[in-house]
Protein backbone atom coordinates (compact mmCIF):
# COMPACT_ATOMS: atom_id res chain seq x y z
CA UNK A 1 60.43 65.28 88.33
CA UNK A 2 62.58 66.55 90.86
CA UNK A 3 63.28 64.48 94.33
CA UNK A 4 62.84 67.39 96.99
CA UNK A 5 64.27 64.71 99.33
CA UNK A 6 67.50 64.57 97.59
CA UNK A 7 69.63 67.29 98.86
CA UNK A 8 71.79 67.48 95.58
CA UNK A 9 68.35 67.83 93.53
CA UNK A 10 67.94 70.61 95.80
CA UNK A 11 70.77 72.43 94.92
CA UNK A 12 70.76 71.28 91.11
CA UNK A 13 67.52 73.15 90.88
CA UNK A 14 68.61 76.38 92.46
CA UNK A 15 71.72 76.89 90.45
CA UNK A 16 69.82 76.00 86.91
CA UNK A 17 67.98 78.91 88.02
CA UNK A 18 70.29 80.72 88.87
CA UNK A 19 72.40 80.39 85.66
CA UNK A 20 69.33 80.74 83.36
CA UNK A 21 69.45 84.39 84.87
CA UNK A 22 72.71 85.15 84.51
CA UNK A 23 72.02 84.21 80.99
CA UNK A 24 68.85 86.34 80.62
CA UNK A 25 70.82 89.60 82.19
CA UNK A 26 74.05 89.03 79.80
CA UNK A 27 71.97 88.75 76.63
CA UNK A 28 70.18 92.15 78.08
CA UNK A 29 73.25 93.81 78.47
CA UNK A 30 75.77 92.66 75.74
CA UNK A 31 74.13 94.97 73.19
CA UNK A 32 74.30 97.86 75.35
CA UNK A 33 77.62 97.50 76.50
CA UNK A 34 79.31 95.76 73.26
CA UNK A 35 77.52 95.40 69.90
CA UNK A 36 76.02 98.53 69.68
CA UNK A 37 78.97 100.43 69.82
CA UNK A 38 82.03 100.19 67.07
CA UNK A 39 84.87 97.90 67.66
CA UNK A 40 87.75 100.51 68.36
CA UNK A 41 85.24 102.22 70.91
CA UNK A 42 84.21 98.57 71.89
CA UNK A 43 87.73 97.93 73.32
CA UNK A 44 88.69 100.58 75.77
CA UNK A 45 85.04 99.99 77.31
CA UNK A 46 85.44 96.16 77.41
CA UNK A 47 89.44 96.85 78.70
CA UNK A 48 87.87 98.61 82.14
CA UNK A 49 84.75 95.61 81.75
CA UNK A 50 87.64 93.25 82.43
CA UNK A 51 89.19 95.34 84.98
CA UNK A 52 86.24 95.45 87.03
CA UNK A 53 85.80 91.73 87.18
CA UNK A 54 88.74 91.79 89.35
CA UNK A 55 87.29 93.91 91.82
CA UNK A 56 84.50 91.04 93.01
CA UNK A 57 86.83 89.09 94.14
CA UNK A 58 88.65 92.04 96.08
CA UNK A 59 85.34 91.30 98.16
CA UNK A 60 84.83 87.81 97.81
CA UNK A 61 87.87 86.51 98.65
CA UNK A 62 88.75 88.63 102.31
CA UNK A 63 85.34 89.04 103.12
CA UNK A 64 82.88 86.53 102.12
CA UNK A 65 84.79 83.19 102.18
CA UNK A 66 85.81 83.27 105.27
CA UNK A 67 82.34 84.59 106.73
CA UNK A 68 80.24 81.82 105.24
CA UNK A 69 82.32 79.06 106.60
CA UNK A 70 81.70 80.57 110.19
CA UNK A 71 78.02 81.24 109.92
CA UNK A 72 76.05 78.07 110.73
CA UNK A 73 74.30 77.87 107.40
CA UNK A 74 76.43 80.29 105.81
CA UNK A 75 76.45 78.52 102.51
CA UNK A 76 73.56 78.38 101.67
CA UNK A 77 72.83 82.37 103.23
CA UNK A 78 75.36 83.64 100.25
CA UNK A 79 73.28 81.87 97.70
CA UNK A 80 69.94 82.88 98.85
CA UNK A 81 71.33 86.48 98.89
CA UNK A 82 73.00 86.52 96.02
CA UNK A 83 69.69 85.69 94.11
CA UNK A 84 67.77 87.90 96.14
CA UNK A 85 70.58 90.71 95.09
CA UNK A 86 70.17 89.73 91.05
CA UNK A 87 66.60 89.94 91.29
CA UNK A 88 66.40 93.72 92.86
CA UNK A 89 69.25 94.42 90.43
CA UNK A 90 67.81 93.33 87.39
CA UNK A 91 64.68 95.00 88.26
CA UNK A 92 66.26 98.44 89.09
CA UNK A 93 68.31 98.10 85.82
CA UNK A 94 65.27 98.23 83.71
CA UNK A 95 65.24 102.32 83.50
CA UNK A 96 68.59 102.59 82.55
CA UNK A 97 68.50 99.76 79.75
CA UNK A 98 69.11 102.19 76.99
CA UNK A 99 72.50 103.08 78.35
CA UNK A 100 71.86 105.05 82.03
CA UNK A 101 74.60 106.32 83.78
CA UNK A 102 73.90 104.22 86.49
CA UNK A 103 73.38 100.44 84.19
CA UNK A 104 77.26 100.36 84.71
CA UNK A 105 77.53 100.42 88.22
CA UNK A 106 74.13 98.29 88.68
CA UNK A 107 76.15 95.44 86.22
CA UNK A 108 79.06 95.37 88.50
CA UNK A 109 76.77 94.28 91.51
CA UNK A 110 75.53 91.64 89.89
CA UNK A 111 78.96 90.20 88.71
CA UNK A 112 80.00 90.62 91.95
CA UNK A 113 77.13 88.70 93.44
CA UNK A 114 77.25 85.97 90.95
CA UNK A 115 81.13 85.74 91.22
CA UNK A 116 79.66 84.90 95.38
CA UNK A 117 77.07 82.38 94.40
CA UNK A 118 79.86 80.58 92.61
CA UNK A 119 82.00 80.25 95.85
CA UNK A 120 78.95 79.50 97.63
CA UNK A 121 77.96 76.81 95.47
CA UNK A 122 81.28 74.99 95.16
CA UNK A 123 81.14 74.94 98.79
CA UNK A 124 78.12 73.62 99.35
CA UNK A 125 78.53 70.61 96.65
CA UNK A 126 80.51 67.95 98.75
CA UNK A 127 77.73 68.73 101.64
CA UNK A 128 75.02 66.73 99.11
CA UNK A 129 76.62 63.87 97.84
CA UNK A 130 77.70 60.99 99.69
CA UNK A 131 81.09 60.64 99.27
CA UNK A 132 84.35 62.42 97.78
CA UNK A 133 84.03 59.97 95.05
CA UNK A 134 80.98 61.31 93.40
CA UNK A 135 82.18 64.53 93.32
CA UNK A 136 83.22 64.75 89.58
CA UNK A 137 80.14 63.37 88.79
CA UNK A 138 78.17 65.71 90.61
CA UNK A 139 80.20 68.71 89.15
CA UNK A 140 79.98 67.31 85.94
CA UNK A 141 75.58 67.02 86.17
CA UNK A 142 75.98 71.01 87.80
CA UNK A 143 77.93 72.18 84.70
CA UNK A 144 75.35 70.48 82.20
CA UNK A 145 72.54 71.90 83.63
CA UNK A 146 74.28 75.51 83.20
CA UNK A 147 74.68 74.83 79.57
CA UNK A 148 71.13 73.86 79.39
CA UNK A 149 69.96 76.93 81.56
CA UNK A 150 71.87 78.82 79.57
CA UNK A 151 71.09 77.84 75.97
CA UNK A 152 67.51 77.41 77.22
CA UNK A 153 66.78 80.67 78.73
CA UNK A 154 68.30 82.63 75.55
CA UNK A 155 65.33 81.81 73.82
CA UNK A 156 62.53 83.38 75.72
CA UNK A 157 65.53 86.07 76.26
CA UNK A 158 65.45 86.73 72.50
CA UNK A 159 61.86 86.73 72.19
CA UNK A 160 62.05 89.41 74.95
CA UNK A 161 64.94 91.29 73.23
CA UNK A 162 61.91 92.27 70.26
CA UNK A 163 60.20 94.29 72.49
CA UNK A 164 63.39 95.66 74.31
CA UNK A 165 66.48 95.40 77.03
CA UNK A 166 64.06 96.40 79.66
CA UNK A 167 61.89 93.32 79.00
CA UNK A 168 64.42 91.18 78.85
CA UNK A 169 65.93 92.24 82.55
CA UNK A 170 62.11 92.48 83.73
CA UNK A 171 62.48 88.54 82.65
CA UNK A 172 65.72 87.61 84.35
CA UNK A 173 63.90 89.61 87.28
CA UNK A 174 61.78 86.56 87.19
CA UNK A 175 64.22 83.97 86.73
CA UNK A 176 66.02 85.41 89.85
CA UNK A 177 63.17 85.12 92.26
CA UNK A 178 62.43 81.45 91.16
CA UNK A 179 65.98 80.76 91.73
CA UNK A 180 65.29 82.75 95.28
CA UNK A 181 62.63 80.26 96.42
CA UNK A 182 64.42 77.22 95.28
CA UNK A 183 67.77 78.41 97.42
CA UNK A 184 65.45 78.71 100.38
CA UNK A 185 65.02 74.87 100.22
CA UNK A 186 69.05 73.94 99.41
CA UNK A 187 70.18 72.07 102.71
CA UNK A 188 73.42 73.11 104.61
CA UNK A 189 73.94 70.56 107.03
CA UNK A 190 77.18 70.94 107.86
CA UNK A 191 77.97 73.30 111.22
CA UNK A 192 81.39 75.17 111.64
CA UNK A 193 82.52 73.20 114.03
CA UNK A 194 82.80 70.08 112.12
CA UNK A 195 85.71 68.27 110.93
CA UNK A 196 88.57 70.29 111.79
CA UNK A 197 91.03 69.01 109.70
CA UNK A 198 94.53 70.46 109.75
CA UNK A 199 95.99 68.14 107.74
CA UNK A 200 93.12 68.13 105.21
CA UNK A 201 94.16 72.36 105.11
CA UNK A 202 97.68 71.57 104.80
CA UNK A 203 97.35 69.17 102.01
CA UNK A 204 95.87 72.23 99.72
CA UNK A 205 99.57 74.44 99.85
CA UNK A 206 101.06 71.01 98.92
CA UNK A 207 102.79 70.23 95.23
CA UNK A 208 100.28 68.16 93.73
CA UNK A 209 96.56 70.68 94.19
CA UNK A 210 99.50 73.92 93.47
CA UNK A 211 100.57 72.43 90.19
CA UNK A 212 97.28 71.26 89.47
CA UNK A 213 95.87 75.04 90.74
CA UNK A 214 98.57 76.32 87.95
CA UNK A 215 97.41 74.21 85.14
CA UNK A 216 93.96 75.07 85.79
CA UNK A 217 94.60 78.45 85.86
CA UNK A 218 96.55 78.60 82.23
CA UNK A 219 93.54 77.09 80.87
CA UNK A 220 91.18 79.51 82.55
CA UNK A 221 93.43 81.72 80.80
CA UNK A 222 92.76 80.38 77.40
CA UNK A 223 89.38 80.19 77.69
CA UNK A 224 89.50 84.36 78.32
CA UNK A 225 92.19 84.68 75.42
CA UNK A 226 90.04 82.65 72.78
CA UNK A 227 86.89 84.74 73.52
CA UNK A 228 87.89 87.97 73.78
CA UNK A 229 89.82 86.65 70.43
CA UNK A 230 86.65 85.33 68.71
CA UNK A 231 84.71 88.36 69.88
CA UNK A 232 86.90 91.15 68.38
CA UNK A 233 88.19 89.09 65.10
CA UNK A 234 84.49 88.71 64.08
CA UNK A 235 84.26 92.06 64.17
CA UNK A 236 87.26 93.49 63.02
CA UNK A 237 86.94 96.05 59.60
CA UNK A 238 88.83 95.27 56.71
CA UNK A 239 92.11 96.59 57.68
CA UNK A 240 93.94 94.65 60.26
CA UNK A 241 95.74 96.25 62.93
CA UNK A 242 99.53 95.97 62.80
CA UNK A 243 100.26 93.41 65.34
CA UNK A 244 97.75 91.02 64.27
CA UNK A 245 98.50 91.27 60.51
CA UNK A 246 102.25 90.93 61.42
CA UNK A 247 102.18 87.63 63.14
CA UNK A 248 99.90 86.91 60.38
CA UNK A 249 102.32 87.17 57.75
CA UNK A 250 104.76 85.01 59.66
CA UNK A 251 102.68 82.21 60.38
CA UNK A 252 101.65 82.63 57.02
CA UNK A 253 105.02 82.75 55.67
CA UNK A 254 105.47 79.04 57.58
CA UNK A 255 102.93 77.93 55.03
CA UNK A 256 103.90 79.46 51.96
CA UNK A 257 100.17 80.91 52.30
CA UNK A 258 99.54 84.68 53.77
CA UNK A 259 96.09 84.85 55.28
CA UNK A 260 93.95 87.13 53.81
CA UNK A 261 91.65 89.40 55.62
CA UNK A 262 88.05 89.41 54.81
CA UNK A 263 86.45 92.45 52.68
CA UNK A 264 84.47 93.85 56.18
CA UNK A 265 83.45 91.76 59.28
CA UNK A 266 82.00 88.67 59.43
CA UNK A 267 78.37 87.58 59.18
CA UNK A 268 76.55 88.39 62.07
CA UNK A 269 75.74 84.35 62.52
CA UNK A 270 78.95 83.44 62.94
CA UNK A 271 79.34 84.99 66.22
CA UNK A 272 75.98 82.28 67.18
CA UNK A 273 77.83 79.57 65.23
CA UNK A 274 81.16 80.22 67.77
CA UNK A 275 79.03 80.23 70.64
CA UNK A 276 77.07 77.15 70.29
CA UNK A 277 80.52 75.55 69.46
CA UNK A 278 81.28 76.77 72.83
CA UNK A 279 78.15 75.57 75.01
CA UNK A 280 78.44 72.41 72.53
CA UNK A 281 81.58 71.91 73.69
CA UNK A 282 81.26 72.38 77.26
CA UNK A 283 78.44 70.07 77.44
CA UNK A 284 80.52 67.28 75.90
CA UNK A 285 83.26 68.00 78.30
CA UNK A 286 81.10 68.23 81.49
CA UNK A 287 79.09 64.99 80.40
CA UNK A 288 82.82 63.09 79.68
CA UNK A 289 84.37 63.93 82.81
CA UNK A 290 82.91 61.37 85.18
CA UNK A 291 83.89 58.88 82.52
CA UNK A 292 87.35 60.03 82.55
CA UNK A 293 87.67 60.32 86.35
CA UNK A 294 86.47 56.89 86.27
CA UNK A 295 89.48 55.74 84.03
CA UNK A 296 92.12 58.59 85.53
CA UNK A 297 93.27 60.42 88.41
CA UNK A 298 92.72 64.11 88.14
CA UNK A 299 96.11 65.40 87.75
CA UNK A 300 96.32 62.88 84.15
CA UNK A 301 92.94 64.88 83.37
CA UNK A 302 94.18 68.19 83.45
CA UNK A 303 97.13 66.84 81.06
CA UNK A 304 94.91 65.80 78.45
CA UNK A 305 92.83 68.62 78.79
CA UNK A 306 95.72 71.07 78.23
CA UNK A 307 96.25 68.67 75.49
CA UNK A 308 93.12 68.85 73.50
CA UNK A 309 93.64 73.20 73.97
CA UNK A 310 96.44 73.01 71.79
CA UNK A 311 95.29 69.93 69.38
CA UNK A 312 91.85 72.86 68.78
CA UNK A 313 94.71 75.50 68.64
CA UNK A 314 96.58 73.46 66.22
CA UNK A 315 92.75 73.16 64.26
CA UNK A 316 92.43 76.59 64.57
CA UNK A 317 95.50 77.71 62.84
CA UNK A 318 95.56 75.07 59.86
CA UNK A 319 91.73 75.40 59.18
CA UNK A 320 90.01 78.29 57.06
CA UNK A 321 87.13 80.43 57.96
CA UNK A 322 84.35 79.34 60.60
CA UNK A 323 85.28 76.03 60.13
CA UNK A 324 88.74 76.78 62.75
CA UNK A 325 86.69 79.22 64.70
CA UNK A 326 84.03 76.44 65.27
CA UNK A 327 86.53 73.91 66.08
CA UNK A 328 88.84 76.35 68.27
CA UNK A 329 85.95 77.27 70.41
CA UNK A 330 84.24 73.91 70.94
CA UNK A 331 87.87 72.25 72.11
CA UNK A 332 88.89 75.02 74.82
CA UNK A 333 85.57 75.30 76.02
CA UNK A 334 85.26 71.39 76.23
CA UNK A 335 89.27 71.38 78.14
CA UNK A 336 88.13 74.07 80.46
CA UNK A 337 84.48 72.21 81.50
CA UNK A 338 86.51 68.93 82.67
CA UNK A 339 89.75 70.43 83.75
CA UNK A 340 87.66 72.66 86.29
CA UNK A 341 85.53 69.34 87.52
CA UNK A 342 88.65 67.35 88.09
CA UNK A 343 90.44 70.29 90.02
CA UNK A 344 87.04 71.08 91.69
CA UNK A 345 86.83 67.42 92.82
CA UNK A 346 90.47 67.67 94.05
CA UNK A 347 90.12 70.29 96.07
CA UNK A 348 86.41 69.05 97.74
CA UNK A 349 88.14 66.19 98.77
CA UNK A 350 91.15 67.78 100.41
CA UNK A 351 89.67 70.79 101.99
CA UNK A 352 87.75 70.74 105.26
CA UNK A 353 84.27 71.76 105.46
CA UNK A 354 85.58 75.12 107.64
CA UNK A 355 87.47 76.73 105.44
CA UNK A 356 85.60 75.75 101.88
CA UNK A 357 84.26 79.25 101.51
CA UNK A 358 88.14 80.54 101.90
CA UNK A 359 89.71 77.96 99.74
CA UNK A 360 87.04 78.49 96.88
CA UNK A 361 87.46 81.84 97.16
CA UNK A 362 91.40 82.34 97.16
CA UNK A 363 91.54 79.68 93.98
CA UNK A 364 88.13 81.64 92.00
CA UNK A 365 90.07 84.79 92.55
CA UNK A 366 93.35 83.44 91.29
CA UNK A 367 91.68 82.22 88.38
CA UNK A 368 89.91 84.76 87.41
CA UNK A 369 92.59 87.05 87.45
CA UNK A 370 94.55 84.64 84.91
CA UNK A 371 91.02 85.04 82.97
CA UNK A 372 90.91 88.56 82.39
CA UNK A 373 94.77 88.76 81.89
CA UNK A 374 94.51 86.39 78.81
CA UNK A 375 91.24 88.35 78.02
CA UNK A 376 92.41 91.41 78.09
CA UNK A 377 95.85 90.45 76.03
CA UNK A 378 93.27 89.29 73.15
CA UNK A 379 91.84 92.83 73.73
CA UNK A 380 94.93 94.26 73.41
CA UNK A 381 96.84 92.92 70.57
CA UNK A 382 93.51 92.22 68.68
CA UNK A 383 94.86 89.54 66.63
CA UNK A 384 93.33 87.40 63.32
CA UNK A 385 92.11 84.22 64.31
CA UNK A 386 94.92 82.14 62.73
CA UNK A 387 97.40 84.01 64.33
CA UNK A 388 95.82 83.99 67.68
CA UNK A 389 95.65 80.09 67.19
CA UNK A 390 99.30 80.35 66.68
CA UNK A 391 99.27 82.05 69.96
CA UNK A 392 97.45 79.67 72.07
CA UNK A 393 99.22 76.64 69.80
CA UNK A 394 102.59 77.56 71.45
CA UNK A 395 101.90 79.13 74.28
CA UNK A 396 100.07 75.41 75.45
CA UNK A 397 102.81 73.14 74.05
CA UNK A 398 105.00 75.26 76.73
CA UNK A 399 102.77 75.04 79.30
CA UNK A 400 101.83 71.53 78.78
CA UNK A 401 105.23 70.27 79.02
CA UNK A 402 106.11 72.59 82.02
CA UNK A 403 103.37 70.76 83.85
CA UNK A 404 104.31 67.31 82.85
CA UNK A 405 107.38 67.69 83.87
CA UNK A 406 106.94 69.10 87.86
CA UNK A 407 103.49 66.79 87.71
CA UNK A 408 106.25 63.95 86.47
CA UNK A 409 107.63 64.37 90.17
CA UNK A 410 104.68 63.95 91.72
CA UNK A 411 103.07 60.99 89.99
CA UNK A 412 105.39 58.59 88.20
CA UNK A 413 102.69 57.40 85.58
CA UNK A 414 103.25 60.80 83.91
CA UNK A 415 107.40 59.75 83.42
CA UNK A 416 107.85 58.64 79.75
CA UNK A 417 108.87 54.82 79.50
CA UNK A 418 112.05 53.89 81.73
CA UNK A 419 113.69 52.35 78.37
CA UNK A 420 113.32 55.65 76.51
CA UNK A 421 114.94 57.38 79.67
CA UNK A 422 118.01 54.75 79.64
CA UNK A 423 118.70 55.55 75.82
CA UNK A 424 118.67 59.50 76.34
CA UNK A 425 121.13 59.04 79.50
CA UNK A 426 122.82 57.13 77.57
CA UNK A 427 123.61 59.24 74.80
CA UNK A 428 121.45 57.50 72.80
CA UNK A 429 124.04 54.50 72.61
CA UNK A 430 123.22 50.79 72.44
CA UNK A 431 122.80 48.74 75.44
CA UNK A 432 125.91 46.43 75.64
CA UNK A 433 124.90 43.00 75.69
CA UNK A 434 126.93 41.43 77.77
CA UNK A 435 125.49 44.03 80.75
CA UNK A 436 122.21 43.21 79.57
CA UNK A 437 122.98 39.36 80.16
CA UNK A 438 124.32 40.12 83.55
């Protein structure tokens, strides 16, 4: 039963909605624009997919962010419209299901207006809780229910997909308008003029949300790489391409065991099998995080979560078949779900409620263009499995210790033990004793 009085409810109900038709258009679309074409075709189509994504935030981050922060209401304005927008979209998209010349332009719009409802939302969060401190757990409930939506609404979605793509956008039509009427009760209380806080604004350009802005976006970056990854290896024919079969050799070659590639793509199931590992995952990681922000500070969070991305890339690489795709999938997706609600919660806290549209916006755009870089690099080099595990393996142990060491100078918890220092200054030489007794 949902409390109507309960501002947060409010919004929780809104974006489950909202999600749930995100979920219903995608599942319309993907076979249009991915699965029913082949894989070599598949990739210069999905190459200018991934540049377009960049272009919503060519709008949302001048544009929008700073115009819902001035608006008296503005917050919750960009997610009533942006539902309103997905609704007439998904409707109008319904005569061009089978492939129209306009389904491509019509898809754009609606990334770009759900790439807006994001901003919007993150915005409006701190707004409907009481305090800074309940803001990782109020992420964390946001980011279950989209796993939830999501997983729930793809199964009327594929009940809808029998009788066609149009039926299946006439559906997320309906999901849209639902999630319409429930924005049109999401409170906004704050008012422009509120809490000027220059300090608050200043504290975002310092060291500790920047280093935590650049971890957040290398794992953004993973979770782009490993998809796009997953997506083409499970489809790949029988004869690797070049790259991918070369760094497969030499990771093999580390083994004294040469992957081999499978006699034509993989079962169909597996791709379902890597995406439940995924929503699986992310659902563990959203519920853990208020656990973990109850036991850390947010900059030790996005540590271990960088951590875990290369333990799963480690997985990945060492483990055969579905079993490393599984695994793979289920620990970035899991890092990425409580690295984003600890930097989330970091940046709620610090910014002032004037310029939360603008700072949303400036770090969404920033990391989604560190998304569809390590996206379109998986596109790209089209790499085996194993060896894009290798990939993501060393690429994180470089980034990991990168950010321990400039997060080392922020927060001296992160510096190894002092005696372990002393011994590597020292050349590694024994303490004498008679200093020590002095």
């Amino acid at each position: 039963m949902v409390r109507w009085n309960d501002p947060f409810a409010r919004l929780a109900v809104a974006h489950a909605l909202s999600t749930a038709g995100d979920a219903v258009v995608a599942i319309a679309l993907a076979n249009t624009l991915f699965f029913q074409v082949d894989p070599t075709d598949a990739q210069g189509r999905v190459l200018l997919y991934l540049l377009f994504t960049m272009a919503p935030f060519a709008l949302v981050g001048p544009f929008i962010g700073p115009a819902m922060d001035k608006v008296p209401g503005g917050h919750r304005l960009v997610i009533l419209a942006s539902a309103l927008g997905r609704m007439v979209l998904a409707f109008a998209m319904i005569p061009n299901a089978g492939g129209g010349l306009l389904l491509f332009p019509e898809a754009f719009m609606v990334l770009v207006l759900g790439k807006t409802y994001q901003v919007g939302k993150a915005a409006l969060v701190p707004s409907t809780v009481r305090s800074d401190g309940e803001l990782v757990e109020a992420n964390s409930k946001l980011q279950l229910l989209s796993g939830l939506a999501g997983a729930g609404a793809a199964i009327p979605a594929g009940l809808a997909s029998l009788i066609g793509p149009g039926a299946v956008l006439a559906l997320g039509g309906v999901v849209f308008l639902a999630a319409s009427l429930a924005a049109v009760r999401v409170p906004d209380p704050r008012r422009p003029a509120e809490r000027i806080e220059p300090k608050a604004a200043a504290e975002l350009n310092r060291l500790p949300v920047q280093t935590s802005a650049a971890a957040m976006s290398w794992l953004r970056g993973v979770v782009g790489f490993v998809t796009f990854l997953l997506a083409f290896a499970l489809r790949r024919p029988a004869a690797a391409p070049p790259v991918g079969r070369t760094i497969g050799e030499v990771v093999g070659a580390g083994k004294a065991y040469v992957p081999t590639v499978p006699a034509g793509p993989y079962p169909t199931w597996y791709f379902a099998m890597a995406v439940v590992a995924a929503v699986l995952g992310g659902l563990a990681g959203s519920a853990l995080a208020p656990r973990l922000r109850a036991m850390a500070r947010e900059g030790t969070i996005l540590s271990a979560s960088m951590g875990v991305v290369v333990l799963s890339a480690l997985l990945g690489l060492i483990m055969p078949g579905l079993v490393g795709m599984v695994l793979l999938s289920a620990g970035v997706a899991a890092s990425a779900a409580v690295g984003k609600q600890a930097f989330d919660a970091l940046v709620q806290a610090g910014a002032p409620d004037v310029d939360r549209g603008r700072v949303f916006a400036r770090f969404e755009s920033q990391f989604q263009l560190v998304w569809v870089l390590g996206a379109a690099l998986a596109v790209f080099l089209r790499l085996g499995i194993r060896a894009g595990s290798f990939v993501v393996l060393v690429g994180g142990a470089l980034a990991l210790a990168l950010y321990l060491v400039a997060a080392s100078g922020i927060d001296p918890r992160l510096l190894p033990p002092q005696r372990l220092l002393s011994r590597f200054s020292s050349g590694g030489d024994r303490e004498d004793p008679q200093r020590s007794a002095s």
